[in-house]
N, C-alpha and C. Protein backbone atom coordinates (compact mmCIF):
# COMPACT_ATOMS: atom_id res chain seq x y z
N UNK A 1 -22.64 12.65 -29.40
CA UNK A 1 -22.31 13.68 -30.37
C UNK A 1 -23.61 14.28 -30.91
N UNK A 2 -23.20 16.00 -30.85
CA UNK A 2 -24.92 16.54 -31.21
C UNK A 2 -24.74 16.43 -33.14
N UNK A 3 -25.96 15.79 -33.48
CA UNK A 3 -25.86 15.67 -35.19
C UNK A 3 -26.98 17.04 -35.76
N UNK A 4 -26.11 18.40 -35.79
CA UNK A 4 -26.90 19.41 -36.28
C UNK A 4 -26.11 19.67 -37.30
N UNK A 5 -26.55 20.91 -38.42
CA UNK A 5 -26.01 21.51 -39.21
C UNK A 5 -24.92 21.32 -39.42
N UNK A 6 -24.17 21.95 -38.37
CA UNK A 6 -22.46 22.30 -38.21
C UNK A 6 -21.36 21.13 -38.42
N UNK A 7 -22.07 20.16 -37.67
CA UNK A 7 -21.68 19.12 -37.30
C UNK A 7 -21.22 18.48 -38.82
N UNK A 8 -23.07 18.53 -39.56
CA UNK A 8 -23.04 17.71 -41.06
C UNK A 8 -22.31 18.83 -41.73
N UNK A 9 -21.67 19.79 -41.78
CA UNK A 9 -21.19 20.84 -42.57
C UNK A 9 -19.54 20.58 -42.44
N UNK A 10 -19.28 20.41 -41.26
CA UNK A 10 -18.05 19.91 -40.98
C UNK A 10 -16.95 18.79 -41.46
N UNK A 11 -18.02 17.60 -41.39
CA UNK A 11 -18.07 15.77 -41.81
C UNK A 11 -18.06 15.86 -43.35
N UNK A 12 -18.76 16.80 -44.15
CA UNK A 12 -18.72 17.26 -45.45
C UNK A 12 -17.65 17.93 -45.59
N UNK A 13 -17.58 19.07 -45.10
CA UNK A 13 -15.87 19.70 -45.54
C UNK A 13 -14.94 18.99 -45.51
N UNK A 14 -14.64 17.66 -44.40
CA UNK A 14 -13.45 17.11 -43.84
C UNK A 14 -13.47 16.10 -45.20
N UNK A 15 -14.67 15.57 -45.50
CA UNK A 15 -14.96 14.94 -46.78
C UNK A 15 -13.92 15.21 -47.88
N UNK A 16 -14.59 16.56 -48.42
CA UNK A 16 -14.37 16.91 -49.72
C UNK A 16 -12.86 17.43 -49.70
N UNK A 17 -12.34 17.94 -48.06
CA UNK A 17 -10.93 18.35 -47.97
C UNK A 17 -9.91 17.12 -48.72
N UNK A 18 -10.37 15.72 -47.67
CA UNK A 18 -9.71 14.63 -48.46
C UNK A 18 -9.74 13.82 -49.60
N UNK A 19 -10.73 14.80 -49.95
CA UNK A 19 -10.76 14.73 -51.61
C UNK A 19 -10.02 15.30 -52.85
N UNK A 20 -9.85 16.46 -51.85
CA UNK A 20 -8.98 17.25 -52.34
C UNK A 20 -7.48 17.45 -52.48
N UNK A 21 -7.08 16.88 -51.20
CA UNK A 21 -5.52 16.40 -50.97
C UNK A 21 -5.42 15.22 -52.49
N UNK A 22 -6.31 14.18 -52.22
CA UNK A 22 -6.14 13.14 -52.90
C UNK A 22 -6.03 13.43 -54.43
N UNK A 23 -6.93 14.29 -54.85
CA UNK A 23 -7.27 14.99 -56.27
C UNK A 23 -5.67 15.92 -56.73
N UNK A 24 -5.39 16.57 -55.65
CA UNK A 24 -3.92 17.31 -55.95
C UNK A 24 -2.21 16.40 -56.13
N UNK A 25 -2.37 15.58 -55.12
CA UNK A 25 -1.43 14.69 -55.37
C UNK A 25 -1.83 13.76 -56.78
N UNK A 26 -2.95 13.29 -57.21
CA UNK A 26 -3.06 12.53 -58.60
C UNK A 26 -2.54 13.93 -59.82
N UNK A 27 -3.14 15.26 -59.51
CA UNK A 27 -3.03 15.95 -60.70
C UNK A 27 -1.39 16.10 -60.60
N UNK A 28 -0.69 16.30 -59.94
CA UNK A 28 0.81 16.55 -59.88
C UNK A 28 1.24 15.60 -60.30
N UNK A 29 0.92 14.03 -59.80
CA UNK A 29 1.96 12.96 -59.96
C UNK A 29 1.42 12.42 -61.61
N UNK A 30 0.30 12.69 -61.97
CA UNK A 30 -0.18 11.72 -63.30
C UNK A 30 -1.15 13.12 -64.65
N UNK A 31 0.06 13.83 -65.00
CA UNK A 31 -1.44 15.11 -65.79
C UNK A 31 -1.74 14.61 -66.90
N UNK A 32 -1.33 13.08 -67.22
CA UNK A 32 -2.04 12.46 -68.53
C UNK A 32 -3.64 12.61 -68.81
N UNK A 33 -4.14 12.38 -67.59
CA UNK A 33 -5.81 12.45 -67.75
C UNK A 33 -6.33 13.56 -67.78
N UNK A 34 -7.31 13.41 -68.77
CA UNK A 34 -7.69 15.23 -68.92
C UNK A 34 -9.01 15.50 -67.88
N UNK A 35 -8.85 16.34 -67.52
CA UNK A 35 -10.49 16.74 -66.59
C UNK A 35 -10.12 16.50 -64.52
N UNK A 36 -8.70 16.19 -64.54
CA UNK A 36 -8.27 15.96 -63.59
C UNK A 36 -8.50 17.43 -62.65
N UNK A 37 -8.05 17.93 -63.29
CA UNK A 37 -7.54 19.68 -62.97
C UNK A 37 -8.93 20.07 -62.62
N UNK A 38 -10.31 19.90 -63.44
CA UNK A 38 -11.16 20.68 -63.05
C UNK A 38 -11.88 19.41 -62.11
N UNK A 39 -11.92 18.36 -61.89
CA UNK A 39 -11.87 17.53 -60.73
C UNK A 39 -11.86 18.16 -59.58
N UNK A 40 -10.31 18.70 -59.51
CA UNK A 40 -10.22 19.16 -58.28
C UNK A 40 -10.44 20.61 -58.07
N UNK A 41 -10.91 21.36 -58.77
CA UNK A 41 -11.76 22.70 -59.02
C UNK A 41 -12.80 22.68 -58.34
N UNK A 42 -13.17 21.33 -58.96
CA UNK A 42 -14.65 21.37 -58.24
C UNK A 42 -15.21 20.73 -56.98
N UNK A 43 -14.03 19.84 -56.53
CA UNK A 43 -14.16 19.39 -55.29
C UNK A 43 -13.71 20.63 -54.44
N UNK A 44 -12.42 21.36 -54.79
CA UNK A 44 -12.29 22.74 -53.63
C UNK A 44 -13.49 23.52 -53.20
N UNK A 45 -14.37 23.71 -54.75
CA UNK A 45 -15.12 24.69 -54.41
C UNK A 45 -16.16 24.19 -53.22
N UNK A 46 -16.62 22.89 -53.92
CA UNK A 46 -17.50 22.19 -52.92
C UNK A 46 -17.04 22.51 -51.61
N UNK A 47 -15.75 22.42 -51.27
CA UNK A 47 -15.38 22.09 -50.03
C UNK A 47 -15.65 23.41 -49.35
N UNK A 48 -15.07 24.74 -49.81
CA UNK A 48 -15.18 26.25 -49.25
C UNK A 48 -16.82 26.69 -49.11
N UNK A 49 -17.78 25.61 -50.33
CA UNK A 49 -19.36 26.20 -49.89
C UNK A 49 -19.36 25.32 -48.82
N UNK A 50 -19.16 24.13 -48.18
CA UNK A 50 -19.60 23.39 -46.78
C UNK A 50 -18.91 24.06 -45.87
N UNK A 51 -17.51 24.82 -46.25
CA UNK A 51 -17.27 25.43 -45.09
C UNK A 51 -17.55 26.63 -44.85
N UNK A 52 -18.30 27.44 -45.67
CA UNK A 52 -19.15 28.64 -45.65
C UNK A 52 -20.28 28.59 -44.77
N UNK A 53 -20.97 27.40 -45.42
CA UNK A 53 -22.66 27.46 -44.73
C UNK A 53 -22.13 27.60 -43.28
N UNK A 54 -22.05 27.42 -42.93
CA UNK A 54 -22.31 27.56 -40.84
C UNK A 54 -21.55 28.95 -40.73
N UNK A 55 -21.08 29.57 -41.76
CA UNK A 55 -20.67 31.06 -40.87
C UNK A 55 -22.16 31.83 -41.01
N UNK A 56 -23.32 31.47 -41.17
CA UNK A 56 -24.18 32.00 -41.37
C UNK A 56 -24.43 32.72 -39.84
N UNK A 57 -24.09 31.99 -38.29
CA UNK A 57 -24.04 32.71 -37.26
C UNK A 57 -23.08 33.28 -36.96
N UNK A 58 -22.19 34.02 -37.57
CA UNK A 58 -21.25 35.37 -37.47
C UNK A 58 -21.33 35.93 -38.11
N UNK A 59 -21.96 37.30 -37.31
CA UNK A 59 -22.25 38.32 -38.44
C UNK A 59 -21.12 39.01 -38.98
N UNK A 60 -20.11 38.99 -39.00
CA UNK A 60 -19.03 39.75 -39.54
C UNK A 60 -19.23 38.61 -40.88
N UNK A 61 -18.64 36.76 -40.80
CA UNK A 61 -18.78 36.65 -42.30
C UNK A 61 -20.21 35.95 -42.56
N UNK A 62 -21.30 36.48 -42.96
CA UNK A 62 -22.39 36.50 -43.21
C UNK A 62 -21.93 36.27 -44.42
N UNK A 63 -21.79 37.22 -45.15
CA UNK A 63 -21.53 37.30 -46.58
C UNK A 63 -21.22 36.08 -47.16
N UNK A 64 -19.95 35.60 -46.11
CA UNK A 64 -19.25 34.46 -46.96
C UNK A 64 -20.02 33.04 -46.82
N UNK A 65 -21.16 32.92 -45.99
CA UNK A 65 -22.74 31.82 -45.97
C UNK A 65 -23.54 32.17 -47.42
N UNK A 66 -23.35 33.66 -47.57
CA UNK A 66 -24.37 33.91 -48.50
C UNK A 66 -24.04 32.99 -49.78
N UNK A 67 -22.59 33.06 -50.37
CA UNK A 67 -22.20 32.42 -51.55
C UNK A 67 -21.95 31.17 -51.34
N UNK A 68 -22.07 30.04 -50.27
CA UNK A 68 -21.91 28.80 -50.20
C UNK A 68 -22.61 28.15 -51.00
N UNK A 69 -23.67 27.91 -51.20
CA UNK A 69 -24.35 27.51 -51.94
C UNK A 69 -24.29 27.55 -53.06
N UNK A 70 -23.72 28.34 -53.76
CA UNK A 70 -23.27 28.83 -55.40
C UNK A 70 -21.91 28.23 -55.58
N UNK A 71 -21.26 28.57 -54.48
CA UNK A 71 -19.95 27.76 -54.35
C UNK A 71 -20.43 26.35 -54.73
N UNK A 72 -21.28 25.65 -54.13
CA UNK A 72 -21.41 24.17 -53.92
C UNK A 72 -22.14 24.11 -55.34
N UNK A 73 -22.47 24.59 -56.02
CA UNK A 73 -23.22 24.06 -57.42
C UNK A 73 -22.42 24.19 -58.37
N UNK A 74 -21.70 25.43 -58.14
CA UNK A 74 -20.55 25.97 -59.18
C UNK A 74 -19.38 24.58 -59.27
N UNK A 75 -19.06 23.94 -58.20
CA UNK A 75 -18.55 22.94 -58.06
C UNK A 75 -18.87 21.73 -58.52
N UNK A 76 -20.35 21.33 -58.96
CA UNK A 76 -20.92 20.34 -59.27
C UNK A 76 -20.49 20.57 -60.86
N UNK A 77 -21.10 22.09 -61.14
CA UNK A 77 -20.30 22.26 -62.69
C UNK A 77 -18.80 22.03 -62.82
N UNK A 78 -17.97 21.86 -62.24
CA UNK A 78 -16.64 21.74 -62.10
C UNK A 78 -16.22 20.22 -62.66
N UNK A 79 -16.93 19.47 -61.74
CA UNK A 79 -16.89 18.25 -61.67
C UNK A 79 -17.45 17.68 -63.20
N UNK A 80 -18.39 18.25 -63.91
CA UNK A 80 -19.31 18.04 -65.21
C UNK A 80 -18.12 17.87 -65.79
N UNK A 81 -17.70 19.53 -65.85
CA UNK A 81 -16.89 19.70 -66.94
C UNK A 81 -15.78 18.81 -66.61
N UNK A 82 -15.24 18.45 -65.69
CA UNK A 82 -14.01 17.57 -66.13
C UNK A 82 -14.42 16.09 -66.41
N UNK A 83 -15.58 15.48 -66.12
CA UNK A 83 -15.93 14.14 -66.47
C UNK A 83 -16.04 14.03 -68.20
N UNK A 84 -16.68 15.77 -68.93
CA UNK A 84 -16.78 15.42 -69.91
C UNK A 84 -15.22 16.00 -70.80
N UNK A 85 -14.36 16.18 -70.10
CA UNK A 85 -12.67 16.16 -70.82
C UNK A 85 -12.27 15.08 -70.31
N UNK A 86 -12.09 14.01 -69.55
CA UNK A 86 -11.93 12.51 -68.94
C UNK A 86 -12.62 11.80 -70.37
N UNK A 87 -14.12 12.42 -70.12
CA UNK A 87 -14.24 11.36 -72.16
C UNK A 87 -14.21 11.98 -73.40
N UNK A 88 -13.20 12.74 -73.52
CA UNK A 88 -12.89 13.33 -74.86
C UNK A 88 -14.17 13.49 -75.62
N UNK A 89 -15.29 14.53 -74.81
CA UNK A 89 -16.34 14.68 -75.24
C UNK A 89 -16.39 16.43 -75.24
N UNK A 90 -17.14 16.61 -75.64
CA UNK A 90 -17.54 18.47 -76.10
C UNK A 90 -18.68 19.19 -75.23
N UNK A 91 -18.62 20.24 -75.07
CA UNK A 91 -19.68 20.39 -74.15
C UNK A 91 -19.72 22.48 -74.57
N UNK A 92 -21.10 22.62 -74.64
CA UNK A 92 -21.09 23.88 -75.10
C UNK A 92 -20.94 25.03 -73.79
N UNK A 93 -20.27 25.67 -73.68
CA UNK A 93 -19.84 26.25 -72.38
C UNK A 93 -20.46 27.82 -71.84
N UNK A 94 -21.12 28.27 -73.05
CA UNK A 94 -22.15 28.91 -73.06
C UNK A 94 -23.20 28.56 -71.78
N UNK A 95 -23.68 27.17 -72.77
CA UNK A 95 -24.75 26.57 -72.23
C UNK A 95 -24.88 26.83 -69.89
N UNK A 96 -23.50 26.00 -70.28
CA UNK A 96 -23.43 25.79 -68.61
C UNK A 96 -22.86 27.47 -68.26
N UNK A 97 -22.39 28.21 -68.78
CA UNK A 97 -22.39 29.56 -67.75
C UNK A 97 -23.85 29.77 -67.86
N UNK A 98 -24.53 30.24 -68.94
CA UNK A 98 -26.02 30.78 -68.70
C UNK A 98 -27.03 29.86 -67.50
N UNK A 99 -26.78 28.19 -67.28
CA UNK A 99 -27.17 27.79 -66.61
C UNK A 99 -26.64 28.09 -64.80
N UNK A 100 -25.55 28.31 -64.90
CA UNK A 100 -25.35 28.75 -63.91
C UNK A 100 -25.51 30.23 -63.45
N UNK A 101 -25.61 31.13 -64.24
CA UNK A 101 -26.61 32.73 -63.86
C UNK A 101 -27.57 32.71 -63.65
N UNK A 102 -28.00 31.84 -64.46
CA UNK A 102 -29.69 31.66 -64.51
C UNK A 102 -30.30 31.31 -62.71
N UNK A 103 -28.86 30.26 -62.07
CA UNK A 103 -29.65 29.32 -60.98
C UNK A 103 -28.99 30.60 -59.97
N UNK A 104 -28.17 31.70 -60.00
CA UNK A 104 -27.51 32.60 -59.04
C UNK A 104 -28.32 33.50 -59.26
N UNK A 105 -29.01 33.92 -60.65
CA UNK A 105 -30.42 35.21 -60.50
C UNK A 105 -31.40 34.62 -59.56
N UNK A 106 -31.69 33.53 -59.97
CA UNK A 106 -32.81 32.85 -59.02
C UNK A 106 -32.58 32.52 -57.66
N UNK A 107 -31.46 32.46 -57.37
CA UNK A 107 -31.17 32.03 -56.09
C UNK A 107 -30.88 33.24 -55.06
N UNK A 108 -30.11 34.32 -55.46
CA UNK A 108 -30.17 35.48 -55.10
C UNK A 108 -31.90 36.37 -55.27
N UNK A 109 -32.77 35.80 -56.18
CA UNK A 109 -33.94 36.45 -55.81
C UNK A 109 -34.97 36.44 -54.51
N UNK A 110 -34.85 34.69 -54.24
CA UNK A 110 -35.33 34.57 -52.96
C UNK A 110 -34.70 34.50 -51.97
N UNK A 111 -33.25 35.30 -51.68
CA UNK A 111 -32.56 35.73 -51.15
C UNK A 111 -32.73 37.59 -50.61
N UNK A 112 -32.76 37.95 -51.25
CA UNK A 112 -33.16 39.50 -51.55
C UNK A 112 -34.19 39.73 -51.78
N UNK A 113 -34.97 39.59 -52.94
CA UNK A 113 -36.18 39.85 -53.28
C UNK A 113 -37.21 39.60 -52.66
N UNK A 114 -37.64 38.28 -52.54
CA UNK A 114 -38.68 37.50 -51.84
C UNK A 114 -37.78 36.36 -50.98
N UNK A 115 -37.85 37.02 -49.71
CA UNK A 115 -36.89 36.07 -48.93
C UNK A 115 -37.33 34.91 -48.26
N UNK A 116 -36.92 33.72 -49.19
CA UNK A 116 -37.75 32.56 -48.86
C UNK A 116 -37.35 31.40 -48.72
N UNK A 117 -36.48 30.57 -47.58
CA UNK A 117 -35.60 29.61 -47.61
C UNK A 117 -35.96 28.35 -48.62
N UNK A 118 -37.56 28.27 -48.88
CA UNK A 118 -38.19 26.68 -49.73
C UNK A 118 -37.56 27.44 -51.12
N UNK A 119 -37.55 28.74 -51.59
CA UNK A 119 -37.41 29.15 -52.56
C UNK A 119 -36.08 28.76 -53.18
N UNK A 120 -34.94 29.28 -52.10
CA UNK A 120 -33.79 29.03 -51.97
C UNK A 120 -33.38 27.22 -52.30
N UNK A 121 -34.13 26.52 -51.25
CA UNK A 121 -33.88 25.16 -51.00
C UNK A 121 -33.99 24.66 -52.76
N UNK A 122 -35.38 25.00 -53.07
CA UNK A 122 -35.34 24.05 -54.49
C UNK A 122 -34.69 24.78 -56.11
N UNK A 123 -34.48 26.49 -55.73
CA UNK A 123 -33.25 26.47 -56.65
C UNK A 123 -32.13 25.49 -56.77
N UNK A 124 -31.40 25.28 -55.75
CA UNK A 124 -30.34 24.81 -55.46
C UNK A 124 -30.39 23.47 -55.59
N UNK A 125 -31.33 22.83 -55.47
CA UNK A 125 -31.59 21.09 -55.33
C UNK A 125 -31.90 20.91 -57.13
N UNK A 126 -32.56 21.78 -57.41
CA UNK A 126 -32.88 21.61 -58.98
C UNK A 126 -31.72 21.65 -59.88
N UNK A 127 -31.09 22.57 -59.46
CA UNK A 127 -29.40 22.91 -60.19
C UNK A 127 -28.77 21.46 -59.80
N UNK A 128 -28.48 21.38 -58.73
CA UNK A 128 -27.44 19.57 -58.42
C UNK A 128 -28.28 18.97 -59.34
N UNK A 129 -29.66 18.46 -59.32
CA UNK A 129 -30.30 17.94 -59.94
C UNK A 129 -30.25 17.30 -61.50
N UNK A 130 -29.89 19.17 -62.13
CA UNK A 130 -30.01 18.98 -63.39
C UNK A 130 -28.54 18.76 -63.59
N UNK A 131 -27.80 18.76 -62.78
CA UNK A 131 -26.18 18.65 -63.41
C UNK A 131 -26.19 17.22 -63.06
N UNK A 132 -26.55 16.36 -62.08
CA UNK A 132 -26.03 15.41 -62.27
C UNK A 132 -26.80 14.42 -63.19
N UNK A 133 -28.33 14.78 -63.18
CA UNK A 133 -28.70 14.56 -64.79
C UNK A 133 -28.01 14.57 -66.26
N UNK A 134 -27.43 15.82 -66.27
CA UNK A 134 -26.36 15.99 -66.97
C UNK A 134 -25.06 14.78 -66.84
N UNK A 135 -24.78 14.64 -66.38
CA UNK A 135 -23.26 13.84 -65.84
C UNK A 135 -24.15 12.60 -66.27
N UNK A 136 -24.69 12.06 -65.43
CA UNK A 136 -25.71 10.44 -66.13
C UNK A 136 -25.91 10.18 -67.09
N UNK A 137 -26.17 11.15 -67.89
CA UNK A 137 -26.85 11.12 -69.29
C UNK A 137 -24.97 10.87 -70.49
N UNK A 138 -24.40 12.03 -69.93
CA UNK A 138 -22.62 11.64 -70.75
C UNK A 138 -22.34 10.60 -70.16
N UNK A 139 -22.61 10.12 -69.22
CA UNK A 139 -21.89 8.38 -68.42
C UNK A 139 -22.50 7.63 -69.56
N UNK A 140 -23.68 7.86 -69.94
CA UNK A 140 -24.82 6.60 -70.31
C UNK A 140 -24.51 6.42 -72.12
N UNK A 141 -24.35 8.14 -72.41
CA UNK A 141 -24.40 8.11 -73.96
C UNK A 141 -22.74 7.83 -74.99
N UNK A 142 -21.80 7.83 -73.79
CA UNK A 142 -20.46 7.62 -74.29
C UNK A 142 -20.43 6.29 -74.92
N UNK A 143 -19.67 6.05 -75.29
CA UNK A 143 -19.69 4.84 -76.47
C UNK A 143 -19.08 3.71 -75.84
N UNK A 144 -18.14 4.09 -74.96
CA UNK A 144 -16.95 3.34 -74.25
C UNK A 144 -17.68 2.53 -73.31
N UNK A 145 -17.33 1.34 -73.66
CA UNK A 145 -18.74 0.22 -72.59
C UNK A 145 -18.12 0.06 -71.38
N UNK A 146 -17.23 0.07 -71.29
CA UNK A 146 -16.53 0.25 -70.00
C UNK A 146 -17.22 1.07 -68.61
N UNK A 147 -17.53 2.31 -69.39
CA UNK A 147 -17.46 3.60 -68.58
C UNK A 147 -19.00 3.30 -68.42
N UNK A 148 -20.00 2.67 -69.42
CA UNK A 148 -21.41 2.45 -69.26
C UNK A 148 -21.70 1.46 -68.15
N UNK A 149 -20.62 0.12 -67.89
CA UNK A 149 -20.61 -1.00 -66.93
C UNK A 149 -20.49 -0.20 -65.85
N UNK A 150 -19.32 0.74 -65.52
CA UNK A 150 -19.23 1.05 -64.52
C UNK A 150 -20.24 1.99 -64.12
N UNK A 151 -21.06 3.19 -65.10
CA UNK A 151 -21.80 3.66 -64.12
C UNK A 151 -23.35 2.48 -64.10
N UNK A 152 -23.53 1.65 -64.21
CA UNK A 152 -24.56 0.47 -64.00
C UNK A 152 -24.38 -0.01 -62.44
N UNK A 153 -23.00 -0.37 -62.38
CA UNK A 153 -22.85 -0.82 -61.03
C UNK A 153 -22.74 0.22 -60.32
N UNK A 154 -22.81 1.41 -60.34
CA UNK A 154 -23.08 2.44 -59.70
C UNK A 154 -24.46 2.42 -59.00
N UNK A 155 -25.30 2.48 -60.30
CA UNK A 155 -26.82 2.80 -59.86
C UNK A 155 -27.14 1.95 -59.18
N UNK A 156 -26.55 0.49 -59.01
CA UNK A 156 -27.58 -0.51 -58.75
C UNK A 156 -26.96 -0.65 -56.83
């Protein structure tokens, strides 16, 4: 089996697809938990940017490669926001749209402007970055020791 791009773009979609089945059947059968809904918001989106990137060799949907990547971060915000309604926590929503224009001006600059894939690469790695910074930091600072044990045995 050839292990290129497509291949890892694929193994990722098929991923996040059955993440997504799984995420839709919990939100239907159980809507007690809050943050469920944007759970699976943000796993779809994930899933449509992995299945974007590789149309980058057809030029008819070009376009739809161009927004994968925004797709796939926009999704990471997805996922934020429902971890922090899962802990009946607050989150200023301002904050995260301006953070997310902020990383689509920049990301569309070395796209258009100065066309520069490293440019591109560490917008995008910095954004996952700072969100799941974000997400670690509400795992860590919630009160509920539970939710602190479990992300411990996470890290380790």
């Amino acid at each position: 089996m050839k292990l290129d791009f497509q291949t890892l773009a694929f193994i990722l979609c098929l991923t996040f697809m059955t993440q997504v089945i799984a995420l839709s059947v919990q939100y239907k059968v159980n809507r007690v938990y809050r943050g469920i809904g944007w759970w699976l918001l943000g796993s779809s989106f994930m899933a449509l940017g992995f299945i974007f990137m590789p149309l980058l060799t057809i030029r008819s949907l070009e376009i739809l490669a161009r927004i994968a990547n925004p797709l796939v971060v926009l999704g990471h915000i997805f996922l934020y926001i429902g971890i922090i309604q899962f802990l009946y926590m607050k989150e200023n929503g301002w904050r995260l749209i301006s953070f997310f224009a902020l990383t689509i001006l920049c990301y569309y600059y070395y796209m258009y402007g100065n066309n520069d894939i490293s440019g591109r690469t560490v917008v995008i790695s910095a954004a996952v970055a700072v969100i799941s910074l974000m997400t670690a930091y509400k795992l860590f600072v919630k009160k509920v020791e539970s939710v602190k044990i479990k992300a411990l045995l996470i890290l380790r």
